[in-house]
Protein backbone atom coordinates (compact mmCIF):
# COMPACT_ATOMS: atom_id res chain seq x y z
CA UNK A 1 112.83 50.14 -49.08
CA UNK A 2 109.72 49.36 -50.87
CA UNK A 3 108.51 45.91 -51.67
CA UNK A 4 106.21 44.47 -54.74
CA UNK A 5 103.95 41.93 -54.08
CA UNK A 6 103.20 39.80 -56.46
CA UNK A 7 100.50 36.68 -56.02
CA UNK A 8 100.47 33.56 -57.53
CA UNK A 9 98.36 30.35 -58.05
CA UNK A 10 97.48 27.18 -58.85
CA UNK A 11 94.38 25.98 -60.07
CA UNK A 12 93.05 23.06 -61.71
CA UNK A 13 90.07 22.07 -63.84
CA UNK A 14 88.92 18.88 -63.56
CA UNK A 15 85.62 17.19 -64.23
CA UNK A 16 84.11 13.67 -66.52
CA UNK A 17 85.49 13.62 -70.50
CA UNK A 18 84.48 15.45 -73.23
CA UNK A 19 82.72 18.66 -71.20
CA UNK A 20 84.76 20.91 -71.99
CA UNK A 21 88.05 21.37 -69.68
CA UNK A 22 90.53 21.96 -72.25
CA UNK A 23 87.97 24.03 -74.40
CA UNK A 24 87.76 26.28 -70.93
CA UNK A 25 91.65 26.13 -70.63
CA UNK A 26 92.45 27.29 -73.88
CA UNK A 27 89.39 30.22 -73.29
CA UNK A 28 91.16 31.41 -70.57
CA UNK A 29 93.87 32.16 -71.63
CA UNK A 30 93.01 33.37 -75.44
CA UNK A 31 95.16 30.84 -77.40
CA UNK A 32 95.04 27.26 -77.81
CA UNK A 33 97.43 25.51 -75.19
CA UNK A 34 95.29 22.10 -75.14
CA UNK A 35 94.40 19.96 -77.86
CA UNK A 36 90.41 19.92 -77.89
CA UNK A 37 88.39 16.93 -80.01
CA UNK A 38 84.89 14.99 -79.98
CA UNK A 39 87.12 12.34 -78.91
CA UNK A 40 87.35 10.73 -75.61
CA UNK A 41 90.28 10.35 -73.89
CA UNK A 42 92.05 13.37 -75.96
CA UNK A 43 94.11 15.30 -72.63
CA UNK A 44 95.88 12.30 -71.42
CA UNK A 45 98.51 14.11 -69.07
CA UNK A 46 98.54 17.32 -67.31
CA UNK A 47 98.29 20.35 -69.33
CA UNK A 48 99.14 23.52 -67.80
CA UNK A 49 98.95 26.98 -69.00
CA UNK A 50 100.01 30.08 -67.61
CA UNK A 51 98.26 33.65 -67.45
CA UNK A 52 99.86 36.78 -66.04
CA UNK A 53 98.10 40.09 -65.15
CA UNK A 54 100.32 42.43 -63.63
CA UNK A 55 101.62 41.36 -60.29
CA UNK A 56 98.64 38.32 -60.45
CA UNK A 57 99.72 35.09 -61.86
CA UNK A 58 97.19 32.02 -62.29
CA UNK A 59 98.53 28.37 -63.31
CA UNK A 60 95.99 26.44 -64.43
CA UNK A 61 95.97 22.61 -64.90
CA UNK A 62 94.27 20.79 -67.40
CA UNK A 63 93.58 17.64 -66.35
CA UNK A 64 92.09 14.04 -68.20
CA UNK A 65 88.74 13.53 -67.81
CA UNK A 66 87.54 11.60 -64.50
CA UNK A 67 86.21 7.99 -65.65
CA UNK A 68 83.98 5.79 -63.72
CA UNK A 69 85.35 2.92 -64.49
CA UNK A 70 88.76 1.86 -63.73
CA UNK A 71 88.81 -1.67 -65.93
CA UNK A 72 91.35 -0.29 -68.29
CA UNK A 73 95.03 0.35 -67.28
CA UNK A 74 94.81 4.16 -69.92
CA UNK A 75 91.79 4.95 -67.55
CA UNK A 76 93.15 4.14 -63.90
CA UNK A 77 96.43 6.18 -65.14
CA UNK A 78 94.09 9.07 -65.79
CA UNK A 79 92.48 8.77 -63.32
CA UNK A 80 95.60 8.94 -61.32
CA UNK A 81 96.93 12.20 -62.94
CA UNK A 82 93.30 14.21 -62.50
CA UNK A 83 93.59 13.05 -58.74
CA UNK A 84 96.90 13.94 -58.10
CA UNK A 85 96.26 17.22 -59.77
CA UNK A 86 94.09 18.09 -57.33
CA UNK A 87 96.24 17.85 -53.88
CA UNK A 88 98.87 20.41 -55.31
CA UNK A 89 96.72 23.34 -56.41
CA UNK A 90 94.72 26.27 -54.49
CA UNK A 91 91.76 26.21 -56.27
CA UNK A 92 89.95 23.46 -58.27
CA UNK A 93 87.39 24.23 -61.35
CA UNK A 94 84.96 21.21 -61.97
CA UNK A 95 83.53 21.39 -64.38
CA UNK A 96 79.91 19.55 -65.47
């Protein structure tokens, strides 16, 4: 009996706002899966988009920009989304 192997994984692109994550996302996979602006705060939950290449699958994971400043309750939640992002993926992008 012969077996297929197929491969998947996970891998997320994080990095400040507004450099280009979701531009890089949508790139990627040659159709636009995240909503890109001039605007800050524009990808305020995960995003994740899918791309298949025979038996290879990659899941990537947009993430919200990492802020420096936590003052704001919109930023610390963020925050907390990129962060936890990161812990459940094989590979992280970071983008500067």
């Amino acid at each position: 009996m012969s077996i297929d192997k197929s491969y998947c994984g996970f891998i997320a692109i994080v990095g400040r706002p507004n450099v280009g994550k979701s531009t890089l996302l949508n790139k990627l996979l040659g159709q636009k899966i995240s909503i890109t602006s001039r605007k800050a705060q524009t990808t305020r939950h995960r995003i994740v988009g899918i791309h298949t290449e025979g038996a290879y699958q990659a899941i990537y994971v947009d993430t919200p920009g990492l802020h420096m400043e936590e003052k704001r309750a919109i930023n610390r939640l963020m925050n907390k989304a990129a962060s936890s992002s990161i812990g459940d993926v094989e590979l992280v992008i970071f983008v500067v």
